[in-house]
C-alpha atoms as a PDB file:
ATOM      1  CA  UNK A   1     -14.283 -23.972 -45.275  1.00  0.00           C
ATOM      2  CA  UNK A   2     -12.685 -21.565 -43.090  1.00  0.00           C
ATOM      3  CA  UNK A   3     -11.144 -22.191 -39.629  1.00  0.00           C
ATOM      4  CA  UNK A   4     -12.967 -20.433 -37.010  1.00  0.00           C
ATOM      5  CA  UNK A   5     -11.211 -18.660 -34.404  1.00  0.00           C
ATOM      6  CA  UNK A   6     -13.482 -19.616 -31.399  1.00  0.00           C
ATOM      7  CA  UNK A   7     -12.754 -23.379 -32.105  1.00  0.00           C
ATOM      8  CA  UNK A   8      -9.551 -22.898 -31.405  1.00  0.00           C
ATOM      9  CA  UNK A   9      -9.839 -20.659 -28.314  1.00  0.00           C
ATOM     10  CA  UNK A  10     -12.256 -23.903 -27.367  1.00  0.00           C
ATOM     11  CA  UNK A  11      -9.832 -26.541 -28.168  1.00  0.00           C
ATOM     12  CA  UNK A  12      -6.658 -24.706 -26.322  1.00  0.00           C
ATOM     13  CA  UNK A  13      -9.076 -25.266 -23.142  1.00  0.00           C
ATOM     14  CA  UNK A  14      -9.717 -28.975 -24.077  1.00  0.00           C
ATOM     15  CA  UNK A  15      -6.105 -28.727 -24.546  1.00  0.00           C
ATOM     16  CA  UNK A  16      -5.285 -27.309 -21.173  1.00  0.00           C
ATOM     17  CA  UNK A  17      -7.674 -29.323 -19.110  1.00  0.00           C
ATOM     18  CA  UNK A  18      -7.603 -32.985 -20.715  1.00  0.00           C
ATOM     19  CA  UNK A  19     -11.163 -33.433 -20.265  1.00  0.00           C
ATOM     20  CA  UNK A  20     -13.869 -32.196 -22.062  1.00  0.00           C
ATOM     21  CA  UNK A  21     -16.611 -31.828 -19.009  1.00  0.00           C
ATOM     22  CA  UNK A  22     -14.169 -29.930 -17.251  1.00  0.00           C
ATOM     23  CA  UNK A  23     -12.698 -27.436 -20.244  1.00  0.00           C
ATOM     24  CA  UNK A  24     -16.870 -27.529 -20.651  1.00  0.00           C
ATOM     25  CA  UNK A  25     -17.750 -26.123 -17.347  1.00  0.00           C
ATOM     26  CA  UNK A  26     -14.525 -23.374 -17.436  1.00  0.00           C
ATOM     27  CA  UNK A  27     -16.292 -22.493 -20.480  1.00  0.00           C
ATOM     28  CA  UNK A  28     -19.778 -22.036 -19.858  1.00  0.00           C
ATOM     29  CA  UNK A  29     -20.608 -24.192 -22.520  1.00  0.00           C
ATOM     30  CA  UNK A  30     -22.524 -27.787 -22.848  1.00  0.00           C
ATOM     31  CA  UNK A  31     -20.454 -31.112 -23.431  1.00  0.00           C
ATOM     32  CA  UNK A  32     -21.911 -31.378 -26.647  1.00  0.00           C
ATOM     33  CA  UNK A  33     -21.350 -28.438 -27.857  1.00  0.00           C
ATOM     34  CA  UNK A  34     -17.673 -28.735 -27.176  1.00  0.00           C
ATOM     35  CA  UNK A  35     -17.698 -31.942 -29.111  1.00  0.00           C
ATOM     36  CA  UNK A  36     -19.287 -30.373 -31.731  1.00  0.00           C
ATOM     37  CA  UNK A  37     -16.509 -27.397 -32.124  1.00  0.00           C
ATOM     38  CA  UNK A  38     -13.764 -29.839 -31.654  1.00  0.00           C
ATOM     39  CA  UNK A  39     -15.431 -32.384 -34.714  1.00  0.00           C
ATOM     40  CA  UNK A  40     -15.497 -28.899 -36.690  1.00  0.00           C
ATOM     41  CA  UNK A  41     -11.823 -27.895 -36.341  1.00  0.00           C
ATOM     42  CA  UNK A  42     -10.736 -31.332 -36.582  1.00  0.00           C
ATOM     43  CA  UNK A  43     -12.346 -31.168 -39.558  1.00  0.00           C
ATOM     44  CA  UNK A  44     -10.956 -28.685 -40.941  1.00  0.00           C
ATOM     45  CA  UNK A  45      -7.122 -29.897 -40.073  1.00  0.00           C
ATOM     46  CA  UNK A  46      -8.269 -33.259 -41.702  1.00  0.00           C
ATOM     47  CA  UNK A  47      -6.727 -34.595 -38.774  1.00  0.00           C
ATOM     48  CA  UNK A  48      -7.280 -36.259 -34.931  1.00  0.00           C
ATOM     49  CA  UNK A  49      -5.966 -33.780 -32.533  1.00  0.00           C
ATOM     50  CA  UNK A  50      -7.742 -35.761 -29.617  1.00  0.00           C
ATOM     51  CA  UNK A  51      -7.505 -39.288 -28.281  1.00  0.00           C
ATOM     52  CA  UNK A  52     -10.171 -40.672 -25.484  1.00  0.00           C
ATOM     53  CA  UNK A  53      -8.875 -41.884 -22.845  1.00  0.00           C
ATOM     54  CA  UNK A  54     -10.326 -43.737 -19.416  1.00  0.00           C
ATOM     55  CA  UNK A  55      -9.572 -40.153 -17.531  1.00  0.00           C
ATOM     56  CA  UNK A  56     -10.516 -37.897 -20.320  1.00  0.00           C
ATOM     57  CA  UNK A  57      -8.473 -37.306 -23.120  1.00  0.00           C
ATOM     58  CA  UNK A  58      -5.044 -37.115 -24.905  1.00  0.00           C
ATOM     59  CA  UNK A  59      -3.590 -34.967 -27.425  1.00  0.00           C
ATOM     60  CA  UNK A  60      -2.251 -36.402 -30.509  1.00  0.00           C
ATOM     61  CA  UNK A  61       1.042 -35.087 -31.782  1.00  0.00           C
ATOM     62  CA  UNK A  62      -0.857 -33.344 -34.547  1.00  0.00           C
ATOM     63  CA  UNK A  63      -3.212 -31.773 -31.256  1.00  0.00           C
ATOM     64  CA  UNK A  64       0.385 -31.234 -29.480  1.00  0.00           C
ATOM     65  CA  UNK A  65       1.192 -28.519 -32.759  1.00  0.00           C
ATOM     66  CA  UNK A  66      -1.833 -27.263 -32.850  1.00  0.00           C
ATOM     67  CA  UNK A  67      -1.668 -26.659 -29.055  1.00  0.00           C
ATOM     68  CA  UNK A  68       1.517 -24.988 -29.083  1.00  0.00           C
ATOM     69  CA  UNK A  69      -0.247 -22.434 -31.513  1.00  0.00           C
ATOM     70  CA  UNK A  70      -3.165 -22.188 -30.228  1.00  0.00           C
ATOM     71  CA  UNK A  71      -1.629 -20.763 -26.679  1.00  0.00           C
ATOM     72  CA  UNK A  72      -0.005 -18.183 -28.742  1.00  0.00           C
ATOM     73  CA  UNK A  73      -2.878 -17.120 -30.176  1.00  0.00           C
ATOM     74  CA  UNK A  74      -5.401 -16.987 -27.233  1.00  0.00           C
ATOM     75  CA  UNK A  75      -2.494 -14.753 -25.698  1.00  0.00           C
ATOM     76  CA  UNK A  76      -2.335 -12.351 -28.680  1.00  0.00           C
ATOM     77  CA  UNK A  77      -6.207 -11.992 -28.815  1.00  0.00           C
ATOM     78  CA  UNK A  78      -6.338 -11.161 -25.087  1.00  0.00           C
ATOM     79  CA  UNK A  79      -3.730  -8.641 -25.831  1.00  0.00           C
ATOM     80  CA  UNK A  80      -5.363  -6.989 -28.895  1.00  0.00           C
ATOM     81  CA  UNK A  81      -8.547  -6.860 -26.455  1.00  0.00           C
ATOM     82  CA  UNK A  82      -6.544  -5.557 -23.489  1.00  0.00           C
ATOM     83  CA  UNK A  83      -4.917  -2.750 -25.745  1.00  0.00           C
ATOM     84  CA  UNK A  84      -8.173  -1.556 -27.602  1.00  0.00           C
ATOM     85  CA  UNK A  85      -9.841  -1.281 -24.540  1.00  0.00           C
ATOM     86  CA  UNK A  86      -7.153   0.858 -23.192  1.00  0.00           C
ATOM     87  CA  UNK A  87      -7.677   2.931 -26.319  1.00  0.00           C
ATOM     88  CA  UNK A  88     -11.071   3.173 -26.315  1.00  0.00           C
ATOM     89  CA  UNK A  89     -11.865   4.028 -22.796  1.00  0.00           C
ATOM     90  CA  UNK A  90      -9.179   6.644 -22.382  1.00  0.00           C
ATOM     91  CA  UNK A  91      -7.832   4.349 -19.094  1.00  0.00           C
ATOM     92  CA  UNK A  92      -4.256   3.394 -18.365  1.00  0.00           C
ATOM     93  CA  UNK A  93      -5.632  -0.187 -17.804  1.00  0.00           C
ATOM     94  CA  UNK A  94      -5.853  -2.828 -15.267  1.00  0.00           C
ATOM     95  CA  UNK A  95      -2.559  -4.167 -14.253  1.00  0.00           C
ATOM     96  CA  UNK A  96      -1.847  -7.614 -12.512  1.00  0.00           C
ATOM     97  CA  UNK A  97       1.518  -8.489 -11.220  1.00  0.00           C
ATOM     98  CA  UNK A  98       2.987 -11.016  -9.076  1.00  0.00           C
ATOM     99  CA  UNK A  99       4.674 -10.690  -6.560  1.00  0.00           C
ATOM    100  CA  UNK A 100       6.570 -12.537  -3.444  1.00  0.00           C
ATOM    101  CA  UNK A 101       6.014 -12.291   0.176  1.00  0.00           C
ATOM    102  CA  UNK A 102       8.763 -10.316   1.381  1.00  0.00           C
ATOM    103  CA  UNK A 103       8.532  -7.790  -1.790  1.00  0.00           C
ATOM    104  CA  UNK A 104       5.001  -7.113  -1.038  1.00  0.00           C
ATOM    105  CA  UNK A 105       6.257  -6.131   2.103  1.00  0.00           C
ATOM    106  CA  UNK A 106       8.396  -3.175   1.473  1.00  0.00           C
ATOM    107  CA  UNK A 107       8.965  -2.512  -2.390  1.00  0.00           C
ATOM    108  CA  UNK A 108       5.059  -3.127  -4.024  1.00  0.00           C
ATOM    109  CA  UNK A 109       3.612  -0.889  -1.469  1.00  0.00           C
ATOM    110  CA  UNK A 110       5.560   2.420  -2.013  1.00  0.00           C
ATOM    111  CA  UNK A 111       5.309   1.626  -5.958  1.00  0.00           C
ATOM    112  CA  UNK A 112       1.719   0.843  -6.506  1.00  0.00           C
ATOM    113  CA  UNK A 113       0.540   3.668  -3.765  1.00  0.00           C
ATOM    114  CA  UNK A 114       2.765   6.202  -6.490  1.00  0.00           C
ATOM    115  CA  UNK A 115       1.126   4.884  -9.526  1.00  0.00           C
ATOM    116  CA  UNK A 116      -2.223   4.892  -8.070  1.00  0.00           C
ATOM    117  CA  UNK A 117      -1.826   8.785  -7.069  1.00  0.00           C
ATOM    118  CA  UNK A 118      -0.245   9.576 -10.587  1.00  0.00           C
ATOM    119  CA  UNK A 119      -3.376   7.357 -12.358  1.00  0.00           C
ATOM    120  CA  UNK A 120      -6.394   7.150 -10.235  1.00  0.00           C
ATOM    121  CA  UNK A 121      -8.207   5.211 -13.135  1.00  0.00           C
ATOM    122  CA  UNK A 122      -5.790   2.482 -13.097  1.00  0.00           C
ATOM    123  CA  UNK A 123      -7.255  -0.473 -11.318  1.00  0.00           C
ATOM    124  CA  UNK A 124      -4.511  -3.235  -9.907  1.00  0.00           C
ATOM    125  CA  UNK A 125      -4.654  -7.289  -8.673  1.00  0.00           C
ATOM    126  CA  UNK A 126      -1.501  -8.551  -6.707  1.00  0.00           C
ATOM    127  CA  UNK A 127      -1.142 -11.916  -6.561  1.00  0.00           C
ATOM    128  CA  UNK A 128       1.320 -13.099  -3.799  1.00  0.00           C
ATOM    129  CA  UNK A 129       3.607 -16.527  -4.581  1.00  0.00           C
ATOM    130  CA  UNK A 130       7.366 -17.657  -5.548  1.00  0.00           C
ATOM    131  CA  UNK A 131       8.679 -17.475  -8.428  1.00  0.00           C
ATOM    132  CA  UNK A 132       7.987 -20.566  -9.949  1.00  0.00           C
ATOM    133  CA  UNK A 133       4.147 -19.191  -9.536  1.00  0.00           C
ATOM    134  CA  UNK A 134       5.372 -15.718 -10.855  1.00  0.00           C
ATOM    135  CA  UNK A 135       7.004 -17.674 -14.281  1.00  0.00           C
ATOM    136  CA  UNK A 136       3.788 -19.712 -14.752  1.00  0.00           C
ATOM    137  CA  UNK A 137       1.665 -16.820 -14.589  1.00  0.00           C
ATOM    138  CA  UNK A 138       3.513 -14.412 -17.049  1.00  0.00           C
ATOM    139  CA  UNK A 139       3.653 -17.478 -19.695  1.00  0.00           C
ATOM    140  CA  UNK A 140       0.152 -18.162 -19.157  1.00  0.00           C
ATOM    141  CA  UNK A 141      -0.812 -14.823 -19.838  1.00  0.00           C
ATOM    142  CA  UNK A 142      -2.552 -14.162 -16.153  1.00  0.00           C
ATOM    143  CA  UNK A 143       0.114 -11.747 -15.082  1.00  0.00           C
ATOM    144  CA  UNK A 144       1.582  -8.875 -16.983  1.00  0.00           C
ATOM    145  CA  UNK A 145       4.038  -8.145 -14.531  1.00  0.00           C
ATOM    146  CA  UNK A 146       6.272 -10.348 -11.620  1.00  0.00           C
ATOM    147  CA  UNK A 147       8.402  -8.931  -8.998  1.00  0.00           C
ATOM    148  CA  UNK A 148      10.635 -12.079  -8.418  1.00  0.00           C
ATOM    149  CA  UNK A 149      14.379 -12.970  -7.931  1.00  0.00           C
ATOM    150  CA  UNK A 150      16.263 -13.336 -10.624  1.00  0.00           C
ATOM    151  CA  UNK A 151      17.864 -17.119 -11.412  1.00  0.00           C
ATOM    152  CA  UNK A 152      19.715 -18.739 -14.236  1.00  0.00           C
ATOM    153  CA  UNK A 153      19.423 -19.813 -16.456  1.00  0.00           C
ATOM    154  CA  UNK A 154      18.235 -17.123 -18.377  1.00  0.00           C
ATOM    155  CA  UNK A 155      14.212 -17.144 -19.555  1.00  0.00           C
ATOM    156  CA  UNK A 156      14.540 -16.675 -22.863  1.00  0.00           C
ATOM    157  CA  UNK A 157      10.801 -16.189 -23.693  1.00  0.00           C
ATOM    158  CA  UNK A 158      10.735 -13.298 -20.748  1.00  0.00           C
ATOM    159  CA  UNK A 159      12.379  -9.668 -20.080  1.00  0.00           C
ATOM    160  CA  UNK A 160      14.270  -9.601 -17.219  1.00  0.00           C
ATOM    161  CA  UNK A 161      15.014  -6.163 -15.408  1.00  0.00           C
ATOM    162  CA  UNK A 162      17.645  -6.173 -12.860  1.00  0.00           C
ATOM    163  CA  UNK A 163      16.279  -3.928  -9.389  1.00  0.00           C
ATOM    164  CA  UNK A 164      18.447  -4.358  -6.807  1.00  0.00           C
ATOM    165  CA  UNK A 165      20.320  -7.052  -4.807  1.00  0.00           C
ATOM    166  CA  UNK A 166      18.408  -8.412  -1.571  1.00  0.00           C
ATOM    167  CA  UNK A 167      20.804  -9.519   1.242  1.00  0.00           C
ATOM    168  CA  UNK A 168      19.746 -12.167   4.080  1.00  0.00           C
ATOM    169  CA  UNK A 169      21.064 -12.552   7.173  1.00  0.00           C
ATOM    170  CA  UNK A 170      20.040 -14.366  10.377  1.00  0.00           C
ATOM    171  CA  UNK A 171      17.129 -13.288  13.015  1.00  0.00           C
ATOM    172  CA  UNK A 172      15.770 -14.063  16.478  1.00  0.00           C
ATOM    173  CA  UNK A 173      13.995 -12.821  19.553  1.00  0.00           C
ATOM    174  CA  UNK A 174      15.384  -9.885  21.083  1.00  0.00           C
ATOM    175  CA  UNK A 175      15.105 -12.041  23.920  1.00  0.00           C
ATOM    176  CA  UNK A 176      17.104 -14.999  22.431  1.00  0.00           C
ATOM    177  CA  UNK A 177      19.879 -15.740  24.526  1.00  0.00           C
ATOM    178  CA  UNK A 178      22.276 -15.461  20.891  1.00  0.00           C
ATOM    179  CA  UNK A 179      20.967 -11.977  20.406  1.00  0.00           C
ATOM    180  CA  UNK A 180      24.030 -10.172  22.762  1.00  0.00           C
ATOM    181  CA  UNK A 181      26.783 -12.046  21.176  1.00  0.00           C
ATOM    182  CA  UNK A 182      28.370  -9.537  18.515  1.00  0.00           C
ATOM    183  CA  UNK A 183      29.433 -12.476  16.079  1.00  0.00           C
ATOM    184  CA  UNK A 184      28.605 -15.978  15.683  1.00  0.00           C
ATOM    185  CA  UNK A 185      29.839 -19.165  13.662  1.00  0.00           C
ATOM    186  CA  UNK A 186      27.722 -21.503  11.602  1.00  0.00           C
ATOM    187  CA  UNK A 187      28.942 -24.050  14.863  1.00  0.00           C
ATOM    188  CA  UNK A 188      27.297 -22.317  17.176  1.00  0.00           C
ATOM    189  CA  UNK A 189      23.918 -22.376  15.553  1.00  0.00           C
ATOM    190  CA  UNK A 190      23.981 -26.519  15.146  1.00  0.00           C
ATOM    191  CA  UNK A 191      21.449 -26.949  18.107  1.00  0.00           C
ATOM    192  CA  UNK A 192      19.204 -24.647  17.270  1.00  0.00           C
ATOM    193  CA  UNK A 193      15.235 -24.904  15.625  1.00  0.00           C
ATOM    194  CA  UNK A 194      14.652 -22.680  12.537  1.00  0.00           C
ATOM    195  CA  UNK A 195      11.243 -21.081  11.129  1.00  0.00           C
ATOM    196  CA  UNK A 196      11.725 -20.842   7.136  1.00  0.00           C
ATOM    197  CA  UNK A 197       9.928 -20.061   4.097  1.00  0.00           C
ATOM    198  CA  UNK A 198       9.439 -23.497   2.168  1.00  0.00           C
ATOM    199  CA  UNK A 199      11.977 -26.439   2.788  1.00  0.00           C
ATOM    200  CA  UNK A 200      13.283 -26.406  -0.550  1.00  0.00           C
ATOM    201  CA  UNK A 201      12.911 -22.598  -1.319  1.00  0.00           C
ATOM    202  CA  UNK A 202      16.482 -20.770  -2.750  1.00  0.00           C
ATOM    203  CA  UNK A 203      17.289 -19.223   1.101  1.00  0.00           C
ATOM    204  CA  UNK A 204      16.703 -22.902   2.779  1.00  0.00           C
ATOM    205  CA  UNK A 205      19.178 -24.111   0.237  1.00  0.00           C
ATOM    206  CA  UNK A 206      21.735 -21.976   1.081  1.00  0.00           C
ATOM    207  CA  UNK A 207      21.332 -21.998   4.572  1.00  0.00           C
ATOM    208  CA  UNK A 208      21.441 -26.129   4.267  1.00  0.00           C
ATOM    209  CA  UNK A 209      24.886 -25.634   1.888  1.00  0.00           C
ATOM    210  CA  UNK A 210      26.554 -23.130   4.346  1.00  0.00           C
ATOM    211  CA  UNK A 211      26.107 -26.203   7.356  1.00  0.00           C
ATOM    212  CA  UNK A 212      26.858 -28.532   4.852  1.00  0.00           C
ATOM    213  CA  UNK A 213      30.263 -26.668   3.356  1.00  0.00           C
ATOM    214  CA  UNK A 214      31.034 -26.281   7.231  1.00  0.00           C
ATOM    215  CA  UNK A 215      31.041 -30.200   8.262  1.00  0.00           C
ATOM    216  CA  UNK A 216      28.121 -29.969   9.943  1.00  0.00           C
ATOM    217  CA  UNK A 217      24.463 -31.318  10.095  1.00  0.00           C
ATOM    218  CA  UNK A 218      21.702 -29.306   8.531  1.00  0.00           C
ATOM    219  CA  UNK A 219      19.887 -27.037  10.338  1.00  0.00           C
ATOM    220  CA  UNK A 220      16.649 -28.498  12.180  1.00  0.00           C
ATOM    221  CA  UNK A 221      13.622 -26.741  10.294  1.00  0.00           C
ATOM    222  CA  UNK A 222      10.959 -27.336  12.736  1.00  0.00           C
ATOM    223  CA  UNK A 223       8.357 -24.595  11.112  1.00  0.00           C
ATOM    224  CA  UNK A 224       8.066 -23.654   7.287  1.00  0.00           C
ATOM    225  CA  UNK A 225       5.116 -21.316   6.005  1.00  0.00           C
ATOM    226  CA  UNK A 226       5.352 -18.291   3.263  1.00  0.00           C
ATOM    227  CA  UNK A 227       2.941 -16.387   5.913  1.00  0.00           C
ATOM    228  CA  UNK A 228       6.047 -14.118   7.063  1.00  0.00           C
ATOM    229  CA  UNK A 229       3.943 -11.988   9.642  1.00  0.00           C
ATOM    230  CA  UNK A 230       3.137 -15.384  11.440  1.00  0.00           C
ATOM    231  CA  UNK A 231       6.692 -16.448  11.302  1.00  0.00           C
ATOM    232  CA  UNK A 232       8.165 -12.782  12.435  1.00  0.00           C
ATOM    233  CA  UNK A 233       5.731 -13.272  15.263  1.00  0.00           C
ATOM    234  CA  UNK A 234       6.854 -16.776  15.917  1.00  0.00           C
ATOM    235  CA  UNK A 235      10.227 -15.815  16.246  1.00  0.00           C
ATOM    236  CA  UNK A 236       9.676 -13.012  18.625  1.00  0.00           C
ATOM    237  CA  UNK A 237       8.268 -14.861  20.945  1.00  0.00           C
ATOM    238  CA  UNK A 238       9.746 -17.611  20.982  1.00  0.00           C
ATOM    239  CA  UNK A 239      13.578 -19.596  20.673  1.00  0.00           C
ATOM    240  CA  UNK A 240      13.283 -19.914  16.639  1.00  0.00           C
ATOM    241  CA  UNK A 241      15.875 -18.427  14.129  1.00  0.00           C
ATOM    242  CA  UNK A 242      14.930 -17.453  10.807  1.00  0.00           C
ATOM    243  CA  UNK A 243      17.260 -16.349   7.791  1.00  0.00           C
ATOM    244  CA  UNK A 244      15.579 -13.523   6.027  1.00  0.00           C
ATOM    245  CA  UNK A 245      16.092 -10.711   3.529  1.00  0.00           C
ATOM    246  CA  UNK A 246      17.314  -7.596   5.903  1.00  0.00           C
ATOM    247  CA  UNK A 247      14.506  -5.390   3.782  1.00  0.00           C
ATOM    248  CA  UNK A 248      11.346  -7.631   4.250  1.00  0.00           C
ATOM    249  CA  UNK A 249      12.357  -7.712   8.492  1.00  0.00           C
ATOM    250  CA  UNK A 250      13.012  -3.981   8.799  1.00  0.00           C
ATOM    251  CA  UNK A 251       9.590  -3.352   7.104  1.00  0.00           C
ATOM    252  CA  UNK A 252       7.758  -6.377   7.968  1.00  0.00           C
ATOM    253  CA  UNK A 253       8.547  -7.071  11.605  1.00  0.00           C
ATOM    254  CA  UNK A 254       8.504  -3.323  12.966  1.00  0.00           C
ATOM    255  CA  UNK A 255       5.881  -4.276  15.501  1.00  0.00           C
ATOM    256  CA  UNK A 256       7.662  -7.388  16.801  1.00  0.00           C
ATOM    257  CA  UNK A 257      11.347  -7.260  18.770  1.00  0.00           C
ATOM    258  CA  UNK A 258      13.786  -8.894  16.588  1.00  0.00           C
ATOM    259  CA  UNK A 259      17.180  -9.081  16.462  1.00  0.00           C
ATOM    260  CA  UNK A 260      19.944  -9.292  13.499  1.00  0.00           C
ATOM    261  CA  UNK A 261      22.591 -12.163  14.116  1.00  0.00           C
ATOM    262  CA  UNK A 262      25.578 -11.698  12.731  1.00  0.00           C
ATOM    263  CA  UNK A 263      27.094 -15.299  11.612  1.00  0.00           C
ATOM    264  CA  UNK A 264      30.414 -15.614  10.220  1.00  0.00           C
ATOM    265  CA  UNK A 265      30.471 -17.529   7.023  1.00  0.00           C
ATOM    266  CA  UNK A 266      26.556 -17.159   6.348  1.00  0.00           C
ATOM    267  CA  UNK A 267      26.320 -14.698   3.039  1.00  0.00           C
ATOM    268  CA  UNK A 268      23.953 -14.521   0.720  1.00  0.00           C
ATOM    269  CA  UNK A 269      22.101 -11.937  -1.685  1.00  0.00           C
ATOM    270  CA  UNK A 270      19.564 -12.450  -4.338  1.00  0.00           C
ATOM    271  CA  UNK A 271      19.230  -9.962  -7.623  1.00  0.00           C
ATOM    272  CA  UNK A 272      15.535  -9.214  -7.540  1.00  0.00           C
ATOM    273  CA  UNK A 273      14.003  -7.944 -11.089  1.00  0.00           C
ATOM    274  CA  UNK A 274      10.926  -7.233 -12.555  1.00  0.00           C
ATOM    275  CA  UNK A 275       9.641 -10.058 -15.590  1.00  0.00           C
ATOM    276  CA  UNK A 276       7.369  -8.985 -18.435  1.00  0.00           C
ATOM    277  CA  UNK A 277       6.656 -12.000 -21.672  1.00  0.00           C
ATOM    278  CA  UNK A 278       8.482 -10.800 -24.662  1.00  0.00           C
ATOM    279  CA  UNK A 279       5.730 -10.461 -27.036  1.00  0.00           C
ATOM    280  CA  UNK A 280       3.265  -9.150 -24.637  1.00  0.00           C
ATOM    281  CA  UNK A 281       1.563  -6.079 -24.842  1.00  0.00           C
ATOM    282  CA  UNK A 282       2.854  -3.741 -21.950  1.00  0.00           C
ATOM    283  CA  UNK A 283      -0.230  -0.889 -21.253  1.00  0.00           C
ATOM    284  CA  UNK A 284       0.793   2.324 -20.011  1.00  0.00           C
ATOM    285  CA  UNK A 285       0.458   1.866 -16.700  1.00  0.00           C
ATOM    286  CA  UNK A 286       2.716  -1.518 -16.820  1.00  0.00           C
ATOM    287  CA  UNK A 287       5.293   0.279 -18.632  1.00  0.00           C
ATOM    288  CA  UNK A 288       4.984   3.150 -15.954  1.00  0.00           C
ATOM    289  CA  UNK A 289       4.915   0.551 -13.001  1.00  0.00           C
ATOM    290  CA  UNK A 290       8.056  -0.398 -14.197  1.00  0.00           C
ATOM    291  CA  UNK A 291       9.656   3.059 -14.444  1.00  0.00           C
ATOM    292  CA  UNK A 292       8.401   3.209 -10.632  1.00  0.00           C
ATOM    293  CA  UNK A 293       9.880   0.401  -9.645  1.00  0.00           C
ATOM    294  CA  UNK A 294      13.321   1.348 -10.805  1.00  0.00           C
ATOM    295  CA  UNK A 295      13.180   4.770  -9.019  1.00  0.00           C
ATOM    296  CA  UNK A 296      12.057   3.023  -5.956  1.00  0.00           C
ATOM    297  CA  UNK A 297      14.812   0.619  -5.913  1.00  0.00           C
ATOM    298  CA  UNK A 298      17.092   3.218  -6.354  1.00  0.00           C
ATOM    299  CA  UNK A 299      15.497   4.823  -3.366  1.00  0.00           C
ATOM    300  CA  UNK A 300      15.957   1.881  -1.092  1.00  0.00           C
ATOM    301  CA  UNK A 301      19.494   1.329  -2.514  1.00  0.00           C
ATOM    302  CA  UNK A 302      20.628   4.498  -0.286  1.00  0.00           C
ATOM    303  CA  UNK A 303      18.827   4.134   2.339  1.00  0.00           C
ATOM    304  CA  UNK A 304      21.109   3.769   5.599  1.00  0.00           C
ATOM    305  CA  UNK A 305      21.182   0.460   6.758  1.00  0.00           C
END
């Protein structure tokens, strides 16, 4: 009896969803014949990999191996498919990367408008998130690419490309009574409301450590969302602060007045990089994408701030 390849593709959904109506449906196929498929490979591993349980089901720790395999697999397979079509069809590919807010901002646009003009056949999906998202993706195998800071500890399973350091500073209205004063301290910022990202996001932490390191209370988050056009246009109008990269304001908030505020004691830069899994195939127009993203960091690196 030999093991059939499709079983397995069927059981790493079974697998992923703990429930066989559900890895059913995401499959197109009936209940039974998902049982069916799973009987057969079981079957041929002369072992349980399933368990039923009240909610749907469990894997065994046989299931757990086989699991751990299986996602391996279903990745390779969608990269031997990805790369003969390439072949085949004479096309650089279809590229998907991740991406967060404030890179899609200035970075992603200047890079994907020069690979689209180099490779009109190329066809591209941006998907915008943090980089938690941007790590889940890439090991799923539903990006190829993610545009995301760079954090230790190191990902083993991933490539990580160093592109340039992203510095953050404080901003407000033009109109905010701070914005005249040439330099601030972290003191004089105690009573005021902030517009940030996510509460818990890398910035937010810093920004709650530099109060924190300074004796004094955190700041008073009043307004979180990753939506950065609403929150540039938030702070512009009204008496919020926000602690942003300097690249994502100059590029994102051109059509609202803001102003820089210069704090004393407030640093902080991120590396940002460009991920890609180990073992996965890279098409030409990801490897290219990448080459463009280097050159355009380099770009941006003299620009005169």
């Amino acid at each position: 009896m030999n093991m059939n390849l499709r079983d397995v593709q069927y059981f790493a959904m079974v697998a992923e969803h703990r429930h066989l109506g559900r890895a059913a449906e995401a499959l197109g196929l009936s209940q039974p014949a998902l049982s069916m498929s799973l009987r057969r490979l079981e079957r041929f591993m002369q072992t349980k990999l399933v368990k039923r349980t009240p909610k749907g089901v469990d894997l065994t720790a046989s299931g757990e191996a086989v699991f751990a395999h299986a996602r391996r697999l279903r990745l390779s397979v969608e990269d031997i498919s990805r790369e003969v079509a390439d072949l085949s069809k004479g096309r650089a590919g279809h590229l998907r990367i991740g991406t967060a807010p404030g890179f899609a901002l200035h970075l992603m646009p200047t890079a994907c408008r020069t690979l689209l003009k180099e490779a009109p056949k190329v066809t591209l999906k941006i998907t915008i998130g943090d980089r938690s998202s941007g790590l889940t993706g890439l090991r799923s195998g539903e990006l190829d690419l993610a545009v995301i800071t760079i954090q230790g500890p190191r990902q083993e399973d991933l490539v990580e490309e160093h592109l340039y350091d992203e510095e953050y500073t404080v901003y407000a209205s033009a109109n905010h009574r701070l914005a005249k004063r040439k330099q601030l301290t972290l003191a004089d910022l105690v009573q005021e409301r902030w517009a940030m990202g996510t509460i818990d996001g890398p910035s937010e932490r810093r920004l709650r450590q530099a109060f924190g390191d300074s004796g004094l209370p955190p700041p008073n988050i009043v307004m979180e969302t990753a939506f950065l056009p609403l929150r540039f246009q938030l702070v512009a109008t009204s008496d919020l602060l926000t602690f942003n990269s300097r690249r994502a304001v100059r590029y994102g908030a051109v059509p609202y007045r803001i102003a820089e505020i210069r704090v004393r004691d407030l640093s902080y830069t991120r590396p940002v990089g460009v991920s890609w899994r180990k073992d996965a195939y890279l098409s030409p127009a990801a490897k290219r994408f990448i080459e463009i993203l280097k050159s355009t960091a380099k770009d941006m690196a003299t620009e005169d701030w």
